[in-house]
N, C-alpha and C. Protein backbone atom coordinates (compact mmCIF):
# COMPACT_ATOMS: atom_id res chain seq x y z
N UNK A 1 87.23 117.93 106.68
CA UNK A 1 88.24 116.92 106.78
C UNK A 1 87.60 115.65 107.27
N UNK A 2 87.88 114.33 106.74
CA UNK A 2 86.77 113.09 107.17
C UNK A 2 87.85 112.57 108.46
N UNK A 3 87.63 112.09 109.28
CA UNK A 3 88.68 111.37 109.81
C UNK A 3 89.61 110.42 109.75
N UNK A 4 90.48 110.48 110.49
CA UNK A 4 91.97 109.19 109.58
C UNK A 4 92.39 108.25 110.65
N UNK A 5 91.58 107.79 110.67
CA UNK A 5 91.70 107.14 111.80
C UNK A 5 93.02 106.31 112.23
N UNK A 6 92.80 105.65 110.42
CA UNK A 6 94.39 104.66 110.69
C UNK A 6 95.45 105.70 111.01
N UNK A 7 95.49 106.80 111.07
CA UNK A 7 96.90 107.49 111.27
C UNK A 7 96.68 107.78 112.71
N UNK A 8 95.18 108.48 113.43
CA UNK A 8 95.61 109.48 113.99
C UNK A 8 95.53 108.38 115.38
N UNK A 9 95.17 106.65 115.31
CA UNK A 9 95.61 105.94 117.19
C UNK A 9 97.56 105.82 116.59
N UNK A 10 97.76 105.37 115.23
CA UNK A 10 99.35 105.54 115.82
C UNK A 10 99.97 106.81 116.25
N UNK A 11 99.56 107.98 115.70
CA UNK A 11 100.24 109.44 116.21
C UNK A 11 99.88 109.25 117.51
N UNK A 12 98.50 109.47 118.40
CA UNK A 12 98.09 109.27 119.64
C UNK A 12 99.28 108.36 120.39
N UNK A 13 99.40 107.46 119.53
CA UNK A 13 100.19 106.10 120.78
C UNK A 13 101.41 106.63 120.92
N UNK A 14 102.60 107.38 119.50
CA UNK A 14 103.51 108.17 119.64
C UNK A 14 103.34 109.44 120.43
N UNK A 15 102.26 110.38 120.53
CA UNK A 15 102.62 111.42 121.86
C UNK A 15 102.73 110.75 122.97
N UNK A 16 101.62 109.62 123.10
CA UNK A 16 101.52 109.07 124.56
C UNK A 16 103.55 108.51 124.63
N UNK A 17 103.96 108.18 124.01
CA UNK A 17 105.07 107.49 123.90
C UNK A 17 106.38 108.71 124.55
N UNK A 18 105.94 109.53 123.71
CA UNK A 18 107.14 110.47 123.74
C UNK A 18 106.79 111.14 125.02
N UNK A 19 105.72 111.57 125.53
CA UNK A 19 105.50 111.78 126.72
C UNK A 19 105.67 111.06 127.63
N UNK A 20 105.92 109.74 127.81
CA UNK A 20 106.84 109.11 128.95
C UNK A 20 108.19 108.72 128.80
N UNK A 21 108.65 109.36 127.79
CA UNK A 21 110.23 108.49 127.86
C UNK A 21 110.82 109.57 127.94
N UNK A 22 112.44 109.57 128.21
CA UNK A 22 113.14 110.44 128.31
C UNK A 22 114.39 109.67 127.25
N UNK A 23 114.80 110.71 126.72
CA UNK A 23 115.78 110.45 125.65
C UNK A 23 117.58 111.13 125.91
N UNK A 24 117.63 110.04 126.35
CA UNK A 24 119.03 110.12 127.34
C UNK A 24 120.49 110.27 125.97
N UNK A 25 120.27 109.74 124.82
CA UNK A 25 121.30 110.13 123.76
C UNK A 25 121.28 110.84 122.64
N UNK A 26 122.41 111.35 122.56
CA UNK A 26 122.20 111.93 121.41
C UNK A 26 121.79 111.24 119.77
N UNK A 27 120.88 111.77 119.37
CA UNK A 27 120.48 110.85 117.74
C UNK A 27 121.57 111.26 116.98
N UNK A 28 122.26 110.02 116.45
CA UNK A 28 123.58 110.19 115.29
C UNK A 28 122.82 110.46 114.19
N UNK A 29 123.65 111.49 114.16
CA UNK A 29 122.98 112.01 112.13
C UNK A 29 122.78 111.37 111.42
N UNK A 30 122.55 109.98 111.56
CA UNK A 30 122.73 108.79 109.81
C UNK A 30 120.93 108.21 110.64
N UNK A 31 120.63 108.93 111.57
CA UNK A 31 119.01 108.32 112.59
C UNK A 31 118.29 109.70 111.99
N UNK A 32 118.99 110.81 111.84
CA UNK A 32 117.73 112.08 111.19
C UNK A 32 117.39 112.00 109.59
N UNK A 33 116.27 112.00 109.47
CA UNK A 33 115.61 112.24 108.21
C UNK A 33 116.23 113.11 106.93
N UNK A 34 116.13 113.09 106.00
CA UNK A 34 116.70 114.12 105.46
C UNK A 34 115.77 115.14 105.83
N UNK A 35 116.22 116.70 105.54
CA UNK A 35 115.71 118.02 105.72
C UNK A 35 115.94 118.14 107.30
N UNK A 36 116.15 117.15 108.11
CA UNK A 36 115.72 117.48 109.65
C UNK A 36 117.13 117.75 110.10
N UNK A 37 117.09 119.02 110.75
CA UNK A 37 118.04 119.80 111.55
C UNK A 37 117.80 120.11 112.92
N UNK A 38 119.13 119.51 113.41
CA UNK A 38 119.06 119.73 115.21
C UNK A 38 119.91 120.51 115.79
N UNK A 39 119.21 121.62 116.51
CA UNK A 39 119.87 122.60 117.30
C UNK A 39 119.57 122.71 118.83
N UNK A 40 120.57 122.93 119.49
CA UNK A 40 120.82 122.89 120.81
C UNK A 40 120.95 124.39 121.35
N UNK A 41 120.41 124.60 122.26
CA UNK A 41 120.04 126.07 122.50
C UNK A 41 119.02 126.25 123.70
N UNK A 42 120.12 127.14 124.60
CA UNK A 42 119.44 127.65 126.06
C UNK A 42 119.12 126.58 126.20
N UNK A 43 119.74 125.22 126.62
CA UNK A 43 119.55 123.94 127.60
C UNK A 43 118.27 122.94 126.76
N UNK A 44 118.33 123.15 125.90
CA UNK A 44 117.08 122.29 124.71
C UNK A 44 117.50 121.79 123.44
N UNK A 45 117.13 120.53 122.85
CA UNK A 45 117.22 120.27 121.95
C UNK A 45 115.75 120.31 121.13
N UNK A 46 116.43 120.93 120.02
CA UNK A 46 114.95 120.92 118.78
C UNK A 46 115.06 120.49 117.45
N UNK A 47 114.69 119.47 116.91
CA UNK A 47 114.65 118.81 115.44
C UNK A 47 113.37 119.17 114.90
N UNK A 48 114.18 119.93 113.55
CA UNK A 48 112.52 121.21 112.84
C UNK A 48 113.41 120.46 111.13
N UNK A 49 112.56 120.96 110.49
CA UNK A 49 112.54 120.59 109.32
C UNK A 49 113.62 121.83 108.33
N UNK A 50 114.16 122.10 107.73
CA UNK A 50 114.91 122.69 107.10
C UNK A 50 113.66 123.12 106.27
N UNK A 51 113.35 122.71 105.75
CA UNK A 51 112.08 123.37 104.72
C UNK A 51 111.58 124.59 105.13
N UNK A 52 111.06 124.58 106.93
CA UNK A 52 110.23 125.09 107.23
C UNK A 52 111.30 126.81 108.08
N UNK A 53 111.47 128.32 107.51
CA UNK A 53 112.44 128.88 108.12
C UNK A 53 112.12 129.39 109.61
N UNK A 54 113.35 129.35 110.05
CA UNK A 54 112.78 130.28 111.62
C UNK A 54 113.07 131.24 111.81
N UNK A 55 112.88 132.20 110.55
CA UNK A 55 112.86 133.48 110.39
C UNK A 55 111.70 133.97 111.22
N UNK A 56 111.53 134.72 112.79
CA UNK A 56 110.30 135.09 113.03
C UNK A 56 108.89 135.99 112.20
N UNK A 57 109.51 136.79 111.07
CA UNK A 57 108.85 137.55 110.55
C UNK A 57 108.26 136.98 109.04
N UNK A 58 107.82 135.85 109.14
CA UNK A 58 107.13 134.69 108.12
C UNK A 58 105.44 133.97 108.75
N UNK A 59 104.57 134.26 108.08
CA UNK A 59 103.48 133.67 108.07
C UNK A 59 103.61 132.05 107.89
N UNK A 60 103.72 130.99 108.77
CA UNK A 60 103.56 129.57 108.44
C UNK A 60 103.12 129.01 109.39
N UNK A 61 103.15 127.48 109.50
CA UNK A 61 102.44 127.07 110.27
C UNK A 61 103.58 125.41 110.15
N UNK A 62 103.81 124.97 111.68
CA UNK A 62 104.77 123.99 111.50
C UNK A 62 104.17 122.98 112.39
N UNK A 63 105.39 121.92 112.85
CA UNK A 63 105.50 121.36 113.84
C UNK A 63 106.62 121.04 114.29
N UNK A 64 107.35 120.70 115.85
CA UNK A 64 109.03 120.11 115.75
C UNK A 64 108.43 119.54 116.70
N UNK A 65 109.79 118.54 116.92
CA UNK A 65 110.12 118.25 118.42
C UNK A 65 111.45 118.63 119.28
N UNK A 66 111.04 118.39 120.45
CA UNK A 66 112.22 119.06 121.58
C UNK A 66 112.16 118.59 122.58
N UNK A 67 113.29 118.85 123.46
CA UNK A 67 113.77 118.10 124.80
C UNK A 67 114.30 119.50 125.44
N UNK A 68 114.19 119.18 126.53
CA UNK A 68 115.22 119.29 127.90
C UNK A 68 116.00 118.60 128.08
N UNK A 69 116.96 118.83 128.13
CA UNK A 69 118.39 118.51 128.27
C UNK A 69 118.35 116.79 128.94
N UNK A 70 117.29 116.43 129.86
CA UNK A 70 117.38 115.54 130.74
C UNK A 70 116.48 115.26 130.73
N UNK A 71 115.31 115.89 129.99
CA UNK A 71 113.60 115.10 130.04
C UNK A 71 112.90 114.35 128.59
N UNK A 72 111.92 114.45 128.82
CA UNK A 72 111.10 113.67 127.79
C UNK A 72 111.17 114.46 126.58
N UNK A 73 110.30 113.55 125.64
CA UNK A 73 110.66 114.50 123.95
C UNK A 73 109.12 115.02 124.30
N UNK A 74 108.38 116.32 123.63
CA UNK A 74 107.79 116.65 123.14
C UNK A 74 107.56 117.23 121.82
N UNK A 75 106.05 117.05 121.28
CA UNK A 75 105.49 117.23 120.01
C UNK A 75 105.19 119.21 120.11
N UNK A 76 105.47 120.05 119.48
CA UNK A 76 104.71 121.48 119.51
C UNK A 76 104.52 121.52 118.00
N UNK A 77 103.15 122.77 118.24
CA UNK A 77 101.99 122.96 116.92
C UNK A 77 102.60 124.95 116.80
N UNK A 78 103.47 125.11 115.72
CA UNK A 78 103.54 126.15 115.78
C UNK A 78 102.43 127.10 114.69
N UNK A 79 101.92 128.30 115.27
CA UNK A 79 101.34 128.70 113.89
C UNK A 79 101.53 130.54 113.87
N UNK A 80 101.94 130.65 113.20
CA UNK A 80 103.28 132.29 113.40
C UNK A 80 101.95 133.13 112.12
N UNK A 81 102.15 134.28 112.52
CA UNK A 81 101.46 135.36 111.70
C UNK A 81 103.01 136.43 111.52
N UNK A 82 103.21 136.95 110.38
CA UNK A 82 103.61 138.32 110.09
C UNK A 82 102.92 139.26 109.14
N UNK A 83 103.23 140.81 109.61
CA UNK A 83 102.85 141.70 108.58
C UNK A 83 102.80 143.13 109.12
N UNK A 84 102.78 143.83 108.46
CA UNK A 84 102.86 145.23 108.80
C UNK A 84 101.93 145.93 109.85
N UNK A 85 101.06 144.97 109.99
CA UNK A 85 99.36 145.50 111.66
C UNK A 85 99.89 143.92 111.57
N UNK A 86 99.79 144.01 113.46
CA UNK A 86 99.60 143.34 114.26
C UNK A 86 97.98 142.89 113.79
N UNK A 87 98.00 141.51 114.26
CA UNK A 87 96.91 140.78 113.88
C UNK A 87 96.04 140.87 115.56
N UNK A 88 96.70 140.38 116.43
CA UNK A 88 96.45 140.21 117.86
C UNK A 88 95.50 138.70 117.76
N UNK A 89 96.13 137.80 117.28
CA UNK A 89 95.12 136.45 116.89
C UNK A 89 95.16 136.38 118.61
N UNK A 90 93.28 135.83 118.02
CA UNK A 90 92.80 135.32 118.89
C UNK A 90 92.15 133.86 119.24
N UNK A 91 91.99 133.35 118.24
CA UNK A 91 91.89 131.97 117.67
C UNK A 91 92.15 131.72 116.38
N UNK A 92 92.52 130.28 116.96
CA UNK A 92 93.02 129.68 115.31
C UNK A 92 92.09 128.64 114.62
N UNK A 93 91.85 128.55 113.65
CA UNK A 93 91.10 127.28 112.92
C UNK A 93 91.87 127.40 111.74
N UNK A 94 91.17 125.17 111.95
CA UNK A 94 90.83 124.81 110.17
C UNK A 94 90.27 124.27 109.99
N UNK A 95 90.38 124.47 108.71
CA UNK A 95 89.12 123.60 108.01
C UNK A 95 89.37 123.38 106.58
N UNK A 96 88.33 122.31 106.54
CA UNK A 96 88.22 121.87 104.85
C UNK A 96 87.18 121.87 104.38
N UNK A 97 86.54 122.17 103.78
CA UNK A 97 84.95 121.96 103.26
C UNK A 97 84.01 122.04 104.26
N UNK A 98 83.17 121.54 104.92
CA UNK A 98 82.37 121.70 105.82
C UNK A 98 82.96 121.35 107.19
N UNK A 99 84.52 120.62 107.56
CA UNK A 99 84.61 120.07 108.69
C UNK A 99 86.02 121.02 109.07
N UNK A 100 85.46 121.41 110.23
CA UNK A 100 86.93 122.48 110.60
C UNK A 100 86.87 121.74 112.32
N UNK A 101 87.71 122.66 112.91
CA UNK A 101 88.41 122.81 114.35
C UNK A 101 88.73 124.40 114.91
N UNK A 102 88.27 124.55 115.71
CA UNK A 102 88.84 125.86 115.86
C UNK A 102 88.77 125.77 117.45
N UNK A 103 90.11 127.00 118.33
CA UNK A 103 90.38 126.86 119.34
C UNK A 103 90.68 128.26 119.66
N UNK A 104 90.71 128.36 120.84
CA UNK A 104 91.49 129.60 121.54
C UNK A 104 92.77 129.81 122.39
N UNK A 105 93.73 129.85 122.04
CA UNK A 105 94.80 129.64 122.70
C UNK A 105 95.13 130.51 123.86
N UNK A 106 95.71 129.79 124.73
CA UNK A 106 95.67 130.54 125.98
C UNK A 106 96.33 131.80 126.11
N UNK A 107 96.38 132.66 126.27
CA UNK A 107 97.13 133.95 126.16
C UNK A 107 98.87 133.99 126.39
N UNK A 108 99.26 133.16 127.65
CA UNK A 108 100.62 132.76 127.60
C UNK A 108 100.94 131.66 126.92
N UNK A 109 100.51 130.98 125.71
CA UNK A 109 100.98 130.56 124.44
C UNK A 109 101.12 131.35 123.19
N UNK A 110 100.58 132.48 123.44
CA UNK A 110 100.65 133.32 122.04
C UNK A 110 102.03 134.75 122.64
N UNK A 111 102.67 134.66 121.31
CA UNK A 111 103.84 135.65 121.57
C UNK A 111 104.16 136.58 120.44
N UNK A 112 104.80 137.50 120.91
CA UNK A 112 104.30 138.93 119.86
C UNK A 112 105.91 139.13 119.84
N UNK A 113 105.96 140.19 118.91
CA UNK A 113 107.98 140.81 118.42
C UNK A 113 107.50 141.48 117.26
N UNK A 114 108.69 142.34 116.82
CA UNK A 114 108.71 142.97 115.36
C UNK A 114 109.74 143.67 115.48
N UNK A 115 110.42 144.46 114.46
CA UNK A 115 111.71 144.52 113.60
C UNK A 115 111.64 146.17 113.84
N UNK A 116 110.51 146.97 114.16
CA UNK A 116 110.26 148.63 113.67
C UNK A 116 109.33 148.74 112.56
N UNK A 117 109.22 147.47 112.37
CA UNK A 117 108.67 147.62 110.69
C UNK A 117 107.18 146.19 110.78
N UNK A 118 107.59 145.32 110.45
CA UNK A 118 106.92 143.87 110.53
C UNK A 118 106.65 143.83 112.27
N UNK A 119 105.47 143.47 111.94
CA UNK A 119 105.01 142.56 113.24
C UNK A 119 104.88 141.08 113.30
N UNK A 120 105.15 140.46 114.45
CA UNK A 120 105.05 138.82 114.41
C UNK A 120 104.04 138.23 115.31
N UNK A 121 103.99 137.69 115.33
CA UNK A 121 102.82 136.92 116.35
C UNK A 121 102.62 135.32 116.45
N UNK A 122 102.68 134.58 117.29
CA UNK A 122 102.69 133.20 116.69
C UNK A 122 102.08 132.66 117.97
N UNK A 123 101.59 131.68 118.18
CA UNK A 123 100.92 130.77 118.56
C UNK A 123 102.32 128.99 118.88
N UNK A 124 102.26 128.71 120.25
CA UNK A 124 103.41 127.31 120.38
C UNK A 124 102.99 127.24 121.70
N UNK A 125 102.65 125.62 121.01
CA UNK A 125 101.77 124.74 122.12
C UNK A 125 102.17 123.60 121.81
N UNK A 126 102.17 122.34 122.66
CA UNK A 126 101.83 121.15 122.56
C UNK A 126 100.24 120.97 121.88
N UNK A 127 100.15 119.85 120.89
CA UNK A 127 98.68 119.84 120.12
C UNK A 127 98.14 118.97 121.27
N UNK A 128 96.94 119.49 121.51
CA UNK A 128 95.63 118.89 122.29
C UNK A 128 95.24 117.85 121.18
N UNK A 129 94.43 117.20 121.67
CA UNK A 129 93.53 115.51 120.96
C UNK A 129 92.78 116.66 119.76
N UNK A 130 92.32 118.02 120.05
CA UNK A 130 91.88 117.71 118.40
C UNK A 130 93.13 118.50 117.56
N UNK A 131 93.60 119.10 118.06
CA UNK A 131 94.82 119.34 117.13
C UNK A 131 95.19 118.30 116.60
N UNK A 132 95.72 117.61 117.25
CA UNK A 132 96.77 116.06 116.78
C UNK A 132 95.31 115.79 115.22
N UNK A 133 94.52 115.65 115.68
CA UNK A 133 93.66 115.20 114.75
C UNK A 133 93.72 116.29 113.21
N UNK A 134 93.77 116.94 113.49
CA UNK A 134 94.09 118.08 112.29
C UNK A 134 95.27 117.94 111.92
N UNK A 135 96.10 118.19 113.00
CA UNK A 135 97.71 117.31 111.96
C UNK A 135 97.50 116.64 111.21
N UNK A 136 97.10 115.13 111.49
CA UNK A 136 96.87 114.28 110.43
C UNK A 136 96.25 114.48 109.12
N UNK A 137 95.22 115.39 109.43
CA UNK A 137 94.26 115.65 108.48
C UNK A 137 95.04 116.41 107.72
N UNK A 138 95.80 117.57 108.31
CA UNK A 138 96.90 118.15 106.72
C UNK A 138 97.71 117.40 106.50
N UNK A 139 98.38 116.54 107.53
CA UNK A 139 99.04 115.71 106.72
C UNK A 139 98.75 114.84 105.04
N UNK A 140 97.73 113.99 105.70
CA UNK A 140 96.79 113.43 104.44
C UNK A 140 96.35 114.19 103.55
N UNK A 141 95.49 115.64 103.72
CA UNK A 141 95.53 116.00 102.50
C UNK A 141 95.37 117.41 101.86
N UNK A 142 95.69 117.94 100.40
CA UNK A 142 95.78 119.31 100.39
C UNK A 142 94.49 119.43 101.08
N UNK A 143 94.54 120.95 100.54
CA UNK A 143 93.28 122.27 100.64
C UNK A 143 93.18 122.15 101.89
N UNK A 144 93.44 121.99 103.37
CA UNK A 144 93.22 122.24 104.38
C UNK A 144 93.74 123.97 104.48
N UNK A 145 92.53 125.02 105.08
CA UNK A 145 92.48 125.70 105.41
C UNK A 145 92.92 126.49 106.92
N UNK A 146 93.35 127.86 107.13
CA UNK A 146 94.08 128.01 108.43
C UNK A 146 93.51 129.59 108.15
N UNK A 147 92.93 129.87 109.32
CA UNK A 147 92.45 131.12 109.15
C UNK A 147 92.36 131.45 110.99
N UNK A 148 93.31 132.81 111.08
CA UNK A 148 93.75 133.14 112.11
C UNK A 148 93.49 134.69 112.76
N UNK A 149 92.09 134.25 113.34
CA UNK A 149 91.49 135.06 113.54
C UNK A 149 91.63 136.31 114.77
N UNK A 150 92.23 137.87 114.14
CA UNK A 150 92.29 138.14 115.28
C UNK A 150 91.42 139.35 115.88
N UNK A 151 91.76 140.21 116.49
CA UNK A 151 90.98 141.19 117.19
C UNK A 151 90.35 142.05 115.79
N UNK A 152 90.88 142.62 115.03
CA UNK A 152 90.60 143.64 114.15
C UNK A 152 90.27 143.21 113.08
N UNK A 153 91.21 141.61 112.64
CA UNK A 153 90.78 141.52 111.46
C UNK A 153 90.99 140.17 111.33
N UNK A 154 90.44 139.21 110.15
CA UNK A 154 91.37 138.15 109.72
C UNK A 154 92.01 137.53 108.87
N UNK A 155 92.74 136.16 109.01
CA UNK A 155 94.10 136.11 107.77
C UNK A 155 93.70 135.07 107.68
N UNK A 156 93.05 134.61 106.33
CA UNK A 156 93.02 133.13 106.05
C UNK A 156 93.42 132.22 104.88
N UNK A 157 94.34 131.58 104.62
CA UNK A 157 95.15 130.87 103.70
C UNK A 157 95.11 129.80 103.74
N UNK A 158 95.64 128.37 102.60
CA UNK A 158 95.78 127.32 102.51
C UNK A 158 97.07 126.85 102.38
N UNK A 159 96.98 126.28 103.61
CA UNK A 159 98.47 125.68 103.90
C UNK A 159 99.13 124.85 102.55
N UNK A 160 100.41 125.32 102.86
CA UNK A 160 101.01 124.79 101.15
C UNK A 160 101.54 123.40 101.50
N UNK A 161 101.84 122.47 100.33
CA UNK A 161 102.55 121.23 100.02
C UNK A 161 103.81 121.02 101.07
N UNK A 162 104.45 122.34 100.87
CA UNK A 162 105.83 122.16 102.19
C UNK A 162 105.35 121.91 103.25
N UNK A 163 104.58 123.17 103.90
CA UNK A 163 104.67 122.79 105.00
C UNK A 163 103.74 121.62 105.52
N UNK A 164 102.74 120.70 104.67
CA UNK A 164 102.24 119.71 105.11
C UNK A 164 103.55 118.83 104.80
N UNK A 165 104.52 118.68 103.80
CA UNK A 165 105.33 117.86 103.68
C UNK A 165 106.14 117.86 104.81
N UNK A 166 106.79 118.74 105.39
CA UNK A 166 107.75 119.21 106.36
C UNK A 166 107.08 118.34 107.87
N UNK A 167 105.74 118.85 108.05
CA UNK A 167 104.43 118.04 109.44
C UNK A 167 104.81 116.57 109.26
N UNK A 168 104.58 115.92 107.93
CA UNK A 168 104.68 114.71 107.87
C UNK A 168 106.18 114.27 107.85
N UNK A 169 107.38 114.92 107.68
CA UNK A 169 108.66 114.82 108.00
C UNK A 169 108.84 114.41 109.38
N UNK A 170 108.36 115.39 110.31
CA UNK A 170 108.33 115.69 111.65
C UNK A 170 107.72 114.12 112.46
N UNK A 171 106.92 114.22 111.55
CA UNK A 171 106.42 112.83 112.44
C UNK A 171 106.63 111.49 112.61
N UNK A 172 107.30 111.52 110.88
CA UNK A 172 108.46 110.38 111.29
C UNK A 172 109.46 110.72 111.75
N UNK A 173 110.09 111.75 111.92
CA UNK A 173 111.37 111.75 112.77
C UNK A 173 111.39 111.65 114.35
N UNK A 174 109.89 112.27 114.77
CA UNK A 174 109.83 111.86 116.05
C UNK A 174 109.58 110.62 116.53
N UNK A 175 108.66 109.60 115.93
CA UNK A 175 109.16 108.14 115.53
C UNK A 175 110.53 107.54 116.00
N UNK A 176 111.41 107.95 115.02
CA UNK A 176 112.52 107.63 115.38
C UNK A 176 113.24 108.22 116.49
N UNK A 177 112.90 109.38 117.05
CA UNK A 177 114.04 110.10 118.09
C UNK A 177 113.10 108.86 119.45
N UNK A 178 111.76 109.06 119.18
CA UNK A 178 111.11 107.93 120.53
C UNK A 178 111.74 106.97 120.52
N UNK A 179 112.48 106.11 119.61
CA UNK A 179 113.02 104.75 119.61
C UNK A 179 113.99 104.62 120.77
N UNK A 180 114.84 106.01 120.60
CA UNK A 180 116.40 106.15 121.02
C UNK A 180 116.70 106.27 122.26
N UNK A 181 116.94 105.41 122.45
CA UNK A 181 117.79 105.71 124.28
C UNK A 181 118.50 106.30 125.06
């Protein structure tokens, strides 16, 4: 992935942004994007993309934003595994051609569930400086790679058109929810 620069000081200046403000109103529906859906739940608000499902037992990889009822907005980097064996990811990367990222997520960011049948597993964090930088980078462009590496084995795929479309949804909508007072 080459770097993007022109994108990734305005995203930077928007976390820094959304990390000091607090968003005291509610955004009137004619201020959300199309696809973007807001749900309120256990004392939080979260605007996620309709594209993207929150079916737990789905392999994808997202982004939203969310509040506390009374605090600041934050940005989270979700990246969910399902399938019949537990994966037990242990780090995540990507990459594109020769230039990847790869990390280890802290153990109380990664969370496990399943049905009797399917196992889930997912990864939800706020993106660190090189995450944010990989956002951009799928944002901008296909073939970015995601390969989620875990104890036994690993799962590696190319993130599809949605869900980079859905990332780049997200980021203008958080744009706009930072505006709002």
């Amino acid at each position: 992935m080459k770097p993007v620069m022109f994108v990734r000081l305005p995203l930077l200046a928007l976390l820094s942004f959304l990390g000091q403000r607090s968003v005291h109103a509610q955004v009137p529906d004619w201020q959300l994007r199309e696809h973007i859906v807001h749900d309120t739940e256990g004392g939080q608000d979260v605007w996620r993309d309709d594209r993207i499902t929150n079916i737990p037992d789905t392999t994808i990889c997202f982004i939203y934003v969310g509040r506390k009822q009374s605090g600041p907005l934050w940005l989270r980097l979700q990246v969910r595994y399902a399938g019949y064996r537990a994966l037990y990811m242990s780090r995540i990367k990507f990459s594109k051609g020769d230039k990847s990222v790869e990390f280890t997520p802290a153990p109380d960011l990664l969370h496990h569930g399943n049905n009797g049948m399917m196992q889930w597993e997912w990864y939800d964090s706020t993106p660190g400086e090189n995450e944010v930088k990989v956002i951009l980078a799928i944002i901008a462009e296909p073939g970015v790679k995601l390969t989620m590496i875990g104890r036994e084995r690993t799962l590696e795929r190319e993130l599809s058109d949605t869900e980079r479309i859905a990332m780049a949804n997200m980021v203008e909508q958080a744009r706009v929810l930072g505006r709002v007072r």
